[in-house]
Protein backbone atom coordinates (compact mmCIF):
# COMPACT_ATOMS: atom_id res chain seq x y z
CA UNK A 1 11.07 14.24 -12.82
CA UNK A 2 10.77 11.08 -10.76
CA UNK A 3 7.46 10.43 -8.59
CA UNK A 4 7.84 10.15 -4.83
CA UNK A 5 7.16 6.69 -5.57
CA UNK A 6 9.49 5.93 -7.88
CA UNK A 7 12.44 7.56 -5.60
CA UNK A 8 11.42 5.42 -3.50
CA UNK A 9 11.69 2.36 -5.69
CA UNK A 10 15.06 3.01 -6.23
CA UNK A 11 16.25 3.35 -2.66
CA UNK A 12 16.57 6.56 -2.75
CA UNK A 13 13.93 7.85 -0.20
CA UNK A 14 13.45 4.80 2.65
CA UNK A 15 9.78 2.81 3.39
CA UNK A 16 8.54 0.67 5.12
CA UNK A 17 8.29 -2.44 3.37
CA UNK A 18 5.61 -4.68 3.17
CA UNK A 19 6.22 -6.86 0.41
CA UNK A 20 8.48 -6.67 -3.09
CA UNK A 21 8.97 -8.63 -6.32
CA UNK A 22 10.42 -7.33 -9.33
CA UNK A 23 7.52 -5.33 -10.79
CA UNK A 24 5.74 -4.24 -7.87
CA UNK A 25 5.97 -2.69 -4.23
CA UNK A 26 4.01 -2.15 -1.41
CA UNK A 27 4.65 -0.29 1.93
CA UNK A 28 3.22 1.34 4.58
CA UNK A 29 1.66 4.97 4.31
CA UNK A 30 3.40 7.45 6.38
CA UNK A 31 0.95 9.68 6.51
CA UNK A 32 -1.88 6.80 7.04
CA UNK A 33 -5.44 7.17 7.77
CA UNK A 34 -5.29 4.51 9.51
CA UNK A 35 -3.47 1.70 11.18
CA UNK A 36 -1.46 -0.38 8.71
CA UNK A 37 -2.90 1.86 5.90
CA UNK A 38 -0.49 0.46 2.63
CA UNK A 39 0.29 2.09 -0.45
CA UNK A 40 0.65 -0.82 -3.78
CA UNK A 41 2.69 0.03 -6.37
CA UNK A 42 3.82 -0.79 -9.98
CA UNK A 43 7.52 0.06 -10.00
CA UNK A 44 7.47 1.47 -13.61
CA UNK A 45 6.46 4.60 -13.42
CA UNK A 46 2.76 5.20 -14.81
CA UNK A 47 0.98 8.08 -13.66
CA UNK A 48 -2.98 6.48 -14.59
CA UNK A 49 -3.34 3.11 -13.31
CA UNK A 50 -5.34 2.26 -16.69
CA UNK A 51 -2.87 2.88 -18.50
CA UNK A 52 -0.56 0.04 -17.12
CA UNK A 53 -0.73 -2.99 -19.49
CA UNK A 54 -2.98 -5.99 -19.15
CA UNK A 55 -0.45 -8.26 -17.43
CA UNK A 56 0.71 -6.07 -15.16
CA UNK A 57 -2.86 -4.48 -14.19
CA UNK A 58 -3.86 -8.26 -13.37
CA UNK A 59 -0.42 -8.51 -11.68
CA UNK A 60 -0.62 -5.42 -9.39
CA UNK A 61 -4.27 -6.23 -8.56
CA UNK A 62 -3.50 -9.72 -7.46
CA UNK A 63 0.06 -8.45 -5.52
CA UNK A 64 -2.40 -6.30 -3.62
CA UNK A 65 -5.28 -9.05 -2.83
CA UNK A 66 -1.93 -10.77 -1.17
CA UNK A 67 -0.80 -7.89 0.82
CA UNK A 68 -4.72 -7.11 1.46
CA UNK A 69 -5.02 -11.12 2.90
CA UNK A 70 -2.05 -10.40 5.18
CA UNK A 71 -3.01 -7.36 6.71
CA UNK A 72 -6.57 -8.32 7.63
CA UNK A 73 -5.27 -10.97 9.50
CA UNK A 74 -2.53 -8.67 11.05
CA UNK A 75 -4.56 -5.39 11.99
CA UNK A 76 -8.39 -5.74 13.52
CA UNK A 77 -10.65 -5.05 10.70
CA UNK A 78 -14.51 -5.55 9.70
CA UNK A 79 -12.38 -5.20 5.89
CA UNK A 80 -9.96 -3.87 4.09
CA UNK A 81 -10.54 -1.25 1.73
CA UNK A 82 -9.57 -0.44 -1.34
CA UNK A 83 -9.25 2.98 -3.30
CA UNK A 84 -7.59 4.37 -6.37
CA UNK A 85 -7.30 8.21 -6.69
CA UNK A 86 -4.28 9.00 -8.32
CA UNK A 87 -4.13 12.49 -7.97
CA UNK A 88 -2.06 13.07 -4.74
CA UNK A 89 0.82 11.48 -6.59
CA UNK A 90 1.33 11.14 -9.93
CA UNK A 91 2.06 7.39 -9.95
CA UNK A 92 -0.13 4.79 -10.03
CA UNK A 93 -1.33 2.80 -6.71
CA UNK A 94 -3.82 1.72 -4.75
CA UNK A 95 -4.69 2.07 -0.65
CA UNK A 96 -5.34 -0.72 1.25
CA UNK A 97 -6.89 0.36 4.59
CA UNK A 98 -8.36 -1.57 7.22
CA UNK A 99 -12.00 -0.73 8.24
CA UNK A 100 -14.78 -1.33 10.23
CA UNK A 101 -16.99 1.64 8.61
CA UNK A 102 -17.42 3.36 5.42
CA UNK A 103 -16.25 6.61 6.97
CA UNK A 104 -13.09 4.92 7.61
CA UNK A 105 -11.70 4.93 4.18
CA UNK A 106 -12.59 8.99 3.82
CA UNK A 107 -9.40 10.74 3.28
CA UNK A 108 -10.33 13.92 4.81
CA UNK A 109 -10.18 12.09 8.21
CA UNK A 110 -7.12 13.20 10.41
CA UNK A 111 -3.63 11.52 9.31
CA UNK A 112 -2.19 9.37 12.24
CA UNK A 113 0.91 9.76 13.56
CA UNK A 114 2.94 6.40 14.50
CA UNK A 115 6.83 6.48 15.31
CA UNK A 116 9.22 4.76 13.42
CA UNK A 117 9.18 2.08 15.87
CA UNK A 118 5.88 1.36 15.39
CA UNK A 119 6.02 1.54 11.76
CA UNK A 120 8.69 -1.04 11.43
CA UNK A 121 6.78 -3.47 13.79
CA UNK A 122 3.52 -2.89 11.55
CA UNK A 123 5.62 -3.57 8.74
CA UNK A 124 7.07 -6.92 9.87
CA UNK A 125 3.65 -8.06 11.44
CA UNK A 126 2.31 -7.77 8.21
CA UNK A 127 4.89 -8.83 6.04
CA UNK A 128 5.22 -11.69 8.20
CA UNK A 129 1.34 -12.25 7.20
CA UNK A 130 1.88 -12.55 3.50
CA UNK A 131 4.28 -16.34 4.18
CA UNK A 132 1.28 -18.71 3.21
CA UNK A 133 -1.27 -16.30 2.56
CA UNK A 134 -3.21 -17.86 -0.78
């Protein structure tokens, strides 16, 4: 059976995205923990992000530190943060999520609520972030 993620790769659930080339993805969160909280993605379906190959482990990592660039300078931030877990969805990615704490990144805090409006203009602000970023 195909991951959330990967149903999502193939266009068959929407997202909002952030940035795309032919191996991976990354979108916005819907269910973020905060604002402009993004979800990077290999497209092939892997469940344990260690298990991904060498090239593409380098490649996701530096896909992210792109998208990560981008939405610093797009949402007010101390940082963004970065966590792996892996067990919410079996599928391997990683959250980039602005902070200005430590607490900020716990994902036990409440899930924000944004409408689709406001997704789609965080998606394009930071999208629009990534042109000349590194």
């Amino acid at each position: 059976m195909s991951s959330i993620f990967s149903r999502i790769v193939k266009g068959e659930i929407p997202c909002y995205r952030i940035a795309e080339n032919d191996r991976f993805l990354a979108f916005l969160d819907v269910n973020p923990i905060a604002k402009g909280h993004v979800l990077v993605i290999p497209k092939d379906e892997i469940d344990n992000i260690f298990d991904i190959n060498d090239t593409d482990y380098q490649g996701l990592f530096l896909f992210a530190k792109r998208v990560a660039h981008a939405l610093g300078k797009c949402i007010p931030c101390e940082k963004v943060g970065m966590a792996v877990i892996g067990l919410e969805v079996r599928h391997a990615h990683i959250h980039l999520v602005p902070i200005n704490n430590i607490y900020d990144i716990d994902f036990k805090n409440p899930k924000l609520s944004f409408s689709a409006d406001e997704f789609r203009a965080m998606a394009a602000e930071i999208s629009s972030g990534i042109e000349g970023v590194l």
